[in-house]
N, C-alpha and C. Protein backbone atom coordinates (compact mmCIF):
# COMPACT_ATOMS: atom_id res chain seq x y z
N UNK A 1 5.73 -3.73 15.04
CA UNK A 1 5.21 -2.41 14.72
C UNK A 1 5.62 -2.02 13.30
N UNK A 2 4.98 -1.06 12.70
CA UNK A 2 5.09 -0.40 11.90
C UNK A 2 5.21 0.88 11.49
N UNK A 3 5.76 1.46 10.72
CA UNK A 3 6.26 2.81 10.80
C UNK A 3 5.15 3.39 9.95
N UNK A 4 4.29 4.34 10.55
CA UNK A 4 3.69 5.32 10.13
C UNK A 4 3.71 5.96 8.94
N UNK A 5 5.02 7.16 9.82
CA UNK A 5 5.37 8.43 8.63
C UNK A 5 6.07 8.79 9.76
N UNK A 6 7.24 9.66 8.69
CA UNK A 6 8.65 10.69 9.59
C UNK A 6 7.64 12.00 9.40
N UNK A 7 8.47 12.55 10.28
CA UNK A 7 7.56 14.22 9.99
C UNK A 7 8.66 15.23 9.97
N UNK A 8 8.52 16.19 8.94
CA UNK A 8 9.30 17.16 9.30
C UNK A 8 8.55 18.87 8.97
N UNK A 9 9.34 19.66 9.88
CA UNK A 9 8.75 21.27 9.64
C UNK A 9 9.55 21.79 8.43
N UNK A 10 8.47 22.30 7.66
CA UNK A 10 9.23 22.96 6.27
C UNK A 10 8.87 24.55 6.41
N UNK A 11 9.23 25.12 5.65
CA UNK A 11 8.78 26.89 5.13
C UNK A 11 7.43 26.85 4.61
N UNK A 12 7.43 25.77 3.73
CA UNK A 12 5.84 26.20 3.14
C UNK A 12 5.75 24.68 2.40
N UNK A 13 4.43 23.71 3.51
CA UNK A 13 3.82 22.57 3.10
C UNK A 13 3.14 22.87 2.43
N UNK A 14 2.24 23.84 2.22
CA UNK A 14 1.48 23.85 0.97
C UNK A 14 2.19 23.31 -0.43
N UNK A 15 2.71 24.63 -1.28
CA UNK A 15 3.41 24.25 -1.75
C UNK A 15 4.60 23.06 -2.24
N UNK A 16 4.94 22.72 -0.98
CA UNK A 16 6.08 21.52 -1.52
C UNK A 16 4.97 20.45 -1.80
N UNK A 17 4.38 20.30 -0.91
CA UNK A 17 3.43 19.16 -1.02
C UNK A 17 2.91 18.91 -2.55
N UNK A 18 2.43 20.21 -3.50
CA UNK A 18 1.77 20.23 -4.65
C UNK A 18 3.18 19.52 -5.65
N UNK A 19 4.46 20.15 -4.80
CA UNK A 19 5.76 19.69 -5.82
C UNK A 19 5.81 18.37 -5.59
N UNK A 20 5.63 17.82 -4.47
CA UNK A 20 5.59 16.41 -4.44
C UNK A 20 4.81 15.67 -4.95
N UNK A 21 4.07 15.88 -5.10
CA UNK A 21 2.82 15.66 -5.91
C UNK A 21 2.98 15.20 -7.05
N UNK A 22 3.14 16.05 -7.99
CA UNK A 22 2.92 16.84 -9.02
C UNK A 22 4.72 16.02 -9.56
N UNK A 23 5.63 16.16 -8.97
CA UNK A 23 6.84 15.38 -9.37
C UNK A 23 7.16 14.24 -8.67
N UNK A 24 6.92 14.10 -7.91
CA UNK A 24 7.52 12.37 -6.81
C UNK A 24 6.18 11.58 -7.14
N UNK A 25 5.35 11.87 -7.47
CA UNK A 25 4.19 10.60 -7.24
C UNK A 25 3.73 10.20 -6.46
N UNK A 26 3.78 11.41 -4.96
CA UNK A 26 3.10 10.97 -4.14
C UNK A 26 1.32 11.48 -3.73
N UNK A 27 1.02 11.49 -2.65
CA UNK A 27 -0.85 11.44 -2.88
C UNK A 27 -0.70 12.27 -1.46
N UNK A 28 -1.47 13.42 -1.65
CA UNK A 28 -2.14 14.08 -0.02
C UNK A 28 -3.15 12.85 0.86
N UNK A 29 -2.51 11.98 1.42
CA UNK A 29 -3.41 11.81 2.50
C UNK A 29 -4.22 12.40 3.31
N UNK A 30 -4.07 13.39 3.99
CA UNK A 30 -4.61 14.20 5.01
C UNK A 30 -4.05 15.51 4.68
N UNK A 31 -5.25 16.79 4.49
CA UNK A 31 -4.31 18.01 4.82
C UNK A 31 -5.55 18.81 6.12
N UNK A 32 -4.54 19.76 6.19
CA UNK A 32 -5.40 20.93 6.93
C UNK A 32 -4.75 22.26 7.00
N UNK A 33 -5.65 22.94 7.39
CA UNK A 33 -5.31 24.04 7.03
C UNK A 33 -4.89 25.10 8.31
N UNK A 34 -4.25 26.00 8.03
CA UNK A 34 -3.57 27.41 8.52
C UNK A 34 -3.89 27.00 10.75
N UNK A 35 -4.95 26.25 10.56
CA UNK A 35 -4.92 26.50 12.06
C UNK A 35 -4.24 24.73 12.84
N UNK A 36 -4.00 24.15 11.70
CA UNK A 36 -3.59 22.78 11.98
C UNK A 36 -2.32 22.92 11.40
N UNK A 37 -1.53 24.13 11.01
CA UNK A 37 0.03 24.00 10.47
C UNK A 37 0.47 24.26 8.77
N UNK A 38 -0.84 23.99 8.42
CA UNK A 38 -0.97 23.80 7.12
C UNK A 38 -0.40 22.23 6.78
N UNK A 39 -0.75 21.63 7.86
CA UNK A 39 -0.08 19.76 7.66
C UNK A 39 -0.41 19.47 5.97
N UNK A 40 0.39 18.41 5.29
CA UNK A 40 0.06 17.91 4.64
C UNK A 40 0.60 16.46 4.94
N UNK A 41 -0.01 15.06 5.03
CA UNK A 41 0.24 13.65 5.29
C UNK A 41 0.54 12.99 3.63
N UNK A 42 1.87 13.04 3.07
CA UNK A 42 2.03 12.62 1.86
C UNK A 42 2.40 11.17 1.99
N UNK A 43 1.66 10.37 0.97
CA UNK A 43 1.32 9.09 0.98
C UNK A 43 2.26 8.13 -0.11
N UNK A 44 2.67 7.51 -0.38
CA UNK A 44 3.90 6.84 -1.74
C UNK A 44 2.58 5.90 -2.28
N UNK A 45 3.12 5.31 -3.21
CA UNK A 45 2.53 4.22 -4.32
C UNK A 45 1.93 3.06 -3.70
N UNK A 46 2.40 2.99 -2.61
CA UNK A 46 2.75 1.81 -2.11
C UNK A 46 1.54 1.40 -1.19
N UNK A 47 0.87 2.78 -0.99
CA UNK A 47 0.25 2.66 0.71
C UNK A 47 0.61 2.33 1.94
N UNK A 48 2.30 2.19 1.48
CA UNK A 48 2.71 1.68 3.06
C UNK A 48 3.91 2.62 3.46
N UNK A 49 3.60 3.61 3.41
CA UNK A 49 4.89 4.66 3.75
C UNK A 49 4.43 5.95 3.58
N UNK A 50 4.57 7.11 4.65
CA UNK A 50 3.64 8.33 4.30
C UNK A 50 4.91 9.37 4.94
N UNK A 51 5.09 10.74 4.60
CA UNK A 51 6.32 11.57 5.34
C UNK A 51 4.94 12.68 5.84
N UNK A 52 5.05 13.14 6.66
CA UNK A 52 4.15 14.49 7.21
C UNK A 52 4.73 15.65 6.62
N UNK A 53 4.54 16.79 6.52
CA UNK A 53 5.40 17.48 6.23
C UNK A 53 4.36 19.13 6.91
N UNK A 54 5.08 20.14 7.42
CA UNK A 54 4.39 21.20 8.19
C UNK A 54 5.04 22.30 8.62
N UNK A 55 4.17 23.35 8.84
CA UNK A 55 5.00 24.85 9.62
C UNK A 55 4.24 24.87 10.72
N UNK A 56 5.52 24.66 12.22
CA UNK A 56 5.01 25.17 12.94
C UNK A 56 5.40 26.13 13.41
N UNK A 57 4.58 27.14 14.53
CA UNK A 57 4.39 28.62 14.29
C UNK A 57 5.46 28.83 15.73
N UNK A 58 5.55 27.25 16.43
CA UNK A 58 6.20 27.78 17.66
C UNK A 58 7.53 26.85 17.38
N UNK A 59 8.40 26.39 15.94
CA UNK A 59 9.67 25.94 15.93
C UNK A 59 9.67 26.02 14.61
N UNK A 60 11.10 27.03 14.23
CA UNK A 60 11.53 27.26 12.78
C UNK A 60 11.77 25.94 11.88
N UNK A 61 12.03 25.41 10.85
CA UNK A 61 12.39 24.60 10.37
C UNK A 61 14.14 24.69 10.09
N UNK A 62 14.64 24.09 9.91
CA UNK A 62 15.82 23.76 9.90
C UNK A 62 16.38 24.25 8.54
N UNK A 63 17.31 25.13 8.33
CA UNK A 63 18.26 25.34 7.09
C UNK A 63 18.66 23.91 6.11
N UNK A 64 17.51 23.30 6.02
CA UNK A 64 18.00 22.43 5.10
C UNK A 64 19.07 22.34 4.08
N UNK A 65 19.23 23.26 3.17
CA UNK A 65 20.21 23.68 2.71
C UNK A 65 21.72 23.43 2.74
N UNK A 66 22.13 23.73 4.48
CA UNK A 66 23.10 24.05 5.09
C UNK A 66 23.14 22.67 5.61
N UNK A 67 22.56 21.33 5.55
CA UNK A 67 22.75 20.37 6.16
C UNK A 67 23.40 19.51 5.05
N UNK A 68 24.00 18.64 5.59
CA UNK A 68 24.62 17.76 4.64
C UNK A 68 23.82 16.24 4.48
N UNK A 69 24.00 15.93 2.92
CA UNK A 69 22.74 14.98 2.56
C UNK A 69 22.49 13.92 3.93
N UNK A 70 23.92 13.36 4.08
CA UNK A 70 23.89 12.42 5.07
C UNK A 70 23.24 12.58 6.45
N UNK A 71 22.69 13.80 6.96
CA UNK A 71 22.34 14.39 7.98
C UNK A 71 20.70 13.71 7.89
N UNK A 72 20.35 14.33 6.55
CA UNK A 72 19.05 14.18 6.97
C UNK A 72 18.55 13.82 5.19
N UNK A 73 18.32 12.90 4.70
CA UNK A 73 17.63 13.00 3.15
C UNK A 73 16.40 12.01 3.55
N UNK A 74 15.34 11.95 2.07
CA UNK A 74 14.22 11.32 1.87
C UNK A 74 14.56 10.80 0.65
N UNK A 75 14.70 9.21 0.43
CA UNK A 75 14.77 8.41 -0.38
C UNK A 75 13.66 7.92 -1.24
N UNK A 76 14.40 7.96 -2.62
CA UNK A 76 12.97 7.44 -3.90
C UNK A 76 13.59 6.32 -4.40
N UNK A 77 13.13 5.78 -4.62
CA UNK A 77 13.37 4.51 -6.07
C UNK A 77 13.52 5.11 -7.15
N UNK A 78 14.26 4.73 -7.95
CA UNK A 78 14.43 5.24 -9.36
C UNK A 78 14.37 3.53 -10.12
N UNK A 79 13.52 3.67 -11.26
CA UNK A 79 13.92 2.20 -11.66
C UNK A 79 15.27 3.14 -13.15
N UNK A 80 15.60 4.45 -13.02
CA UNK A 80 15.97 5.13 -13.89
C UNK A 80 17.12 6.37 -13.44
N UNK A 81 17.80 6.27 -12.37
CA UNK A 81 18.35 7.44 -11.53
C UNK A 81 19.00 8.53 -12.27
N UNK A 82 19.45 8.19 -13.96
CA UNK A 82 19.95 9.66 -14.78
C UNK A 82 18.83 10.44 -15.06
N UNK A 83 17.74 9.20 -15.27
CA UNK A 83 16.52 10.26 -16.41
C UNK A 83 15.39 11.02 -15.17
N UNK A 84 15.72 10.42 -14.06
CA UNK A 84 14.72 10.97 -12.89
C UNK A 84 15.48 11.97 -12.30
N UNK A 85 16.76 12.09 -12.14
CA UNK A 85 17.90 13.48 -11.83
C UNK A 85 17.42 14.53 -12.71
N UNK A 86 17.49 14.06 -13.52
CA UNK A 86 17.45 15.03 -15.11
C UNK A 86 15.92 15.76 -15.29
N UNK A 87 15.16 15.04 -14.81
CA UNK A 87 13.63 15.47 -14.75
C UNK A 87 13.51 16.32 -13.89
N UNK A 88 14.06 15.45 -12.58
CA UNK A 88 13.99 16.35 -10.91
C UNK A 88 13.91 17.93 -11.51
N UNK A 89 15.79 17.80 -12.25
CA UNK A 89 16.44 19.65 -11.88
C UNK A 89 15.20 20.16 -12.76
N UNK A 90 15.01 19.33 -13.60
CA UNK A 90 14.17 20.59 -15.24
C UNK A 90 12.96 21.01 -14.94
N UNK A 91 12.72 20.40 -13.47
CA UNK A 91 10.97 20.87 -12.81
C UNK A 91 11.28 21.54 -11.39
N UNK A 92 12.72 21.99 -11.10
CA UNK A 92 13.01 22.97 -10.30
C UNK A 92 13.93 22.41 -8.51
N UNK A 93 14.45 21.33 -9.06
CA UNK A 93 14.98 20.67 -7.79
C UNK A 93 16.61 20.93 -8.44
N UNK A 94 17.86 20.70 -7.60
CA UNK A 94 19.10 20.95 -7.61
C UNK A 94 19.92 20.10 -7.20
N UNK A 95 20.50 19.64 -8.44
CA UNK A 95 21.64 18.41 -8.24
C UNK A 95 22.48 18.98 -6.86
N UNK A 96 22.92 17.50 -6.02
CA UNK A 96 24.15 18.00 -5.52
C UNK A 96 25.18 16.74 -5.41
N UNK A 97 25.83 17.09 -5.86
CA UNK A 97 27.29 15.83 -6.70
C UNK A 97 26.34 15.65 -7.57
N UNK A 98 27.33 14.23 -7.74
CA UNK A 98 27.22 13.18 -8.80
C UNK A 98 26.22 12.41 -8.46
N UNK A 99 26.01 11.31 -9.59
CA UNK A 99 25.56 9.50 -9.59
C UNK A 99 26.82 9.33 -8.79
N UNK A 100 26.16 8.26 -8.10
CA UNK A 100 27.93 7.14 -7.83
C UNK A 100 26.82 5.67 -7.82
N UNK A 101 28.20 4.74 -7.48
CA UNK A 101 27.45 3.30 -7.88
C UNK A 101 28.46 2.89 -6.19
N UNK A 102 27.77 2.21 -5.63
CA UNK A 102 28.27 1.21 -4.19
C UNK A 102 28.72 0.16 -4.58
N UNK A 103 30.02 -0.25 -3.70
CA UNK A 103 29.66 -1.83 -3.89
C UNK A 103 29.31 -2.45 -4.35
N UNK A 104 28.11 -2.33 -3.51
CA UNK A 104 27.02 -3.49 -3.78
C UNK A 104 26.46 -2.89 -5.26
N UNK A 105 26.90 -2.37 -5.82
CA UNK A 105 26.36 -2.41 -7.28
C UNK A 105 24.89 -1.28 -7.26
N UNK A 106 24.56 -0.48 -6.20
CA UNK A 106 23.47 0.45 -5.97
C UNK A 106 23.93 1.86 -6.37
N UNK A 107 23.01 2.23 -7.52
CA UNK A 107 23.08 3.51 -8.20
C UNK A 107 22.45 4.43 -7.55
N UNK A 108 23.14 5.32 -6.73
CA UNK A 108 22.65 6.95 -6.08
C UNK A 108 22.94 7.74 -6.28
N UNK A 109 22.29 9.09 -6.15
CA UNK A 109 22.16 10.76 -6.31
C UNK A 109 21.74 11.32 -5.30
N UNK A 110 22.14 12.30 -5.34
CA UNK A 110 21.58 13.04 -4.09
C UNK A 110 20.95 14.75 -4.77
N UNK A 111 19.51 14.98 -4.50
CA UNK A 111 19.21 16.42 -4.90
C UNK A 111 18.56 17.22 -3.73
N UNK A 112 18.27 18.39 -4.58
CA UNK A 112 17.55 19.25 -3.21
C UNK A 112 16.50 20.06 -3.78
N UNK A 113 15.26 19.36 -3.24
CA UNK A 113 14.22 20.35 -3.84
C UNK A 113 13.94 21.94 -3.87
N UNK A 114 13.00 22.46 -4.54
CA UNK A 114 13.43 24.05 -4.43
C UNK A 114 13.42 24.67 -3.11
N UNK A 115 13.18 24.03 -1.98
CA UNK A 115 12.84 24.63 -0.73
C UNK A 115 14.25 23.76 -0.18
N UNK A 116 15.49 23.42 -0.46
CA UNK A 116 16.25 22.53 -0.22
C UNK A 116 16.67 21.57 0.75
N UNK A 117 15.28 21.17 0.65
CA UNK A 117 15.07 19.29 1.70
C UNK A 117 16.19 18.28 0.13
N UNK A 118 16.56 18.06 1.31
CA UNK A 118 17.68 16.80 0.58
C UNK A 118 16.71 15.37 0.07
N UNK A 119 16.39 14.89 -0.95
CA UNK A 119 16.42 13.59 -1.83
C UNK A 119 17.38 13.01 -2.21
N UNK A 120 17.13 11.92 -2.53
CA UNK A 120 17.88 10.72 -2.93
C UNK A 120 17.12 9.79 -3.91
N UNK A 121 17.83 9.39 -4.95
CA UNK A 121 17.55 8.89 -5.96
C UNK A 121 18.28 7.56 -5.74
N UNK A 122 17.41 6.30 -5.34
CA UNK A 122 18.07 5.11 -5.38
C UNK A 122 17.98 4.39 -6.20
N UNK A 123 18.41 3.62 -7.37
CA UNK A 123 18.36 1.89 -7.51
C UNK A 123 18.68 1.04 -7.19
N UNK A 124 18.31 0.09 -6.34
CA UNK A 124 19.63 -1.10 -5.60
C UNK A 124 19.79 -1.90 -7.13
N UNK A 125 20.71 -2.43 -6.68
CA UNK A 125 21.33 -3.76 -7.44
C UNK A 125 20.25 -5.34 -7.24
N UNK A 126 20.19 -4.93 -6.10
CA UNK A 126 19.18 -6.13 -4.94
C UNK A 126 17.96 -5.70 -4.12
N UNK A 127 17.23 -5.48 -4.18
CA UNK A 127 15.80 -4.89 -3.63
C UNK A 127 16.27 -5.08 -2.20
N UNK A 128 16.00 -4.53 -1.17
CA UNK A 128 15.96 -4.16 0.21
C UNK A 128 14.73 -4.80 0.57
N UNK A 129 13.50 -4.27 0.10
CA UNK A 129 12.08 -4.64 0.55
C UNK A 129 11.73 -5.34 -0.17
């Protein structure tokens, strides 16, 4: 099998979706409107990886904010993780820590977009996929 897309309930898919867009590089697959959630199906580069993202009217979304990265984040590639941090905040997303480097020699960040869903800024050392 293959993995679809994760889904999660936000405050306002409209919007983030255009931020995702518009800064992550990703593509509206599917949207709909006010009587379908305001879904938006965001799609990566890749065509092989999509996150849902939505308000629904009968379960709040979660204080993202108040969660800790490790709880719950959405991971990017960076082939660049200072100059894509640095871009993130200056188009309205919010560092939280540092860079650090693993072990294994893998450069990460952790931010929070303006609606504060947790990202992650990866480079491995060694490609995963």
């Amino acid at each position: 099998m293959k993995i679809e897309h994760a889904a999660f309930t936000v405050s306002d898919p409209v919007a983030m979706a255009d931020w995702y867009v518009r800064h992550l590089g990703l593509r509206v697959a599917r949207s709909g409107g006010p009587a379908q959630n305001n879904v938006r199906f965001l799609a990566d580069d890749s065509g092989l990886a999509m996150i849902e993202i939505y308000r629904s009217a009968d379960v709040p979304p979660p204080d993202y904010r108040a969660l800790h990265p490790y709880i719950v984040h959405l991971a990017f590639v960076a082939n660049d993780v200072h100059a894509e941090r640095a871009r993130l905040v200056k188009a309205g997303a919010t560092a939280e820590g540092e860079i650090s480097r693993t072990d294994a020699g893998d450069e990460l960040c952790f931010l929070r977009d303006p609606w504060g869903f947790c990202l992650q800024l990866v480079k491995r050392a060694q490609p995963m996929m």
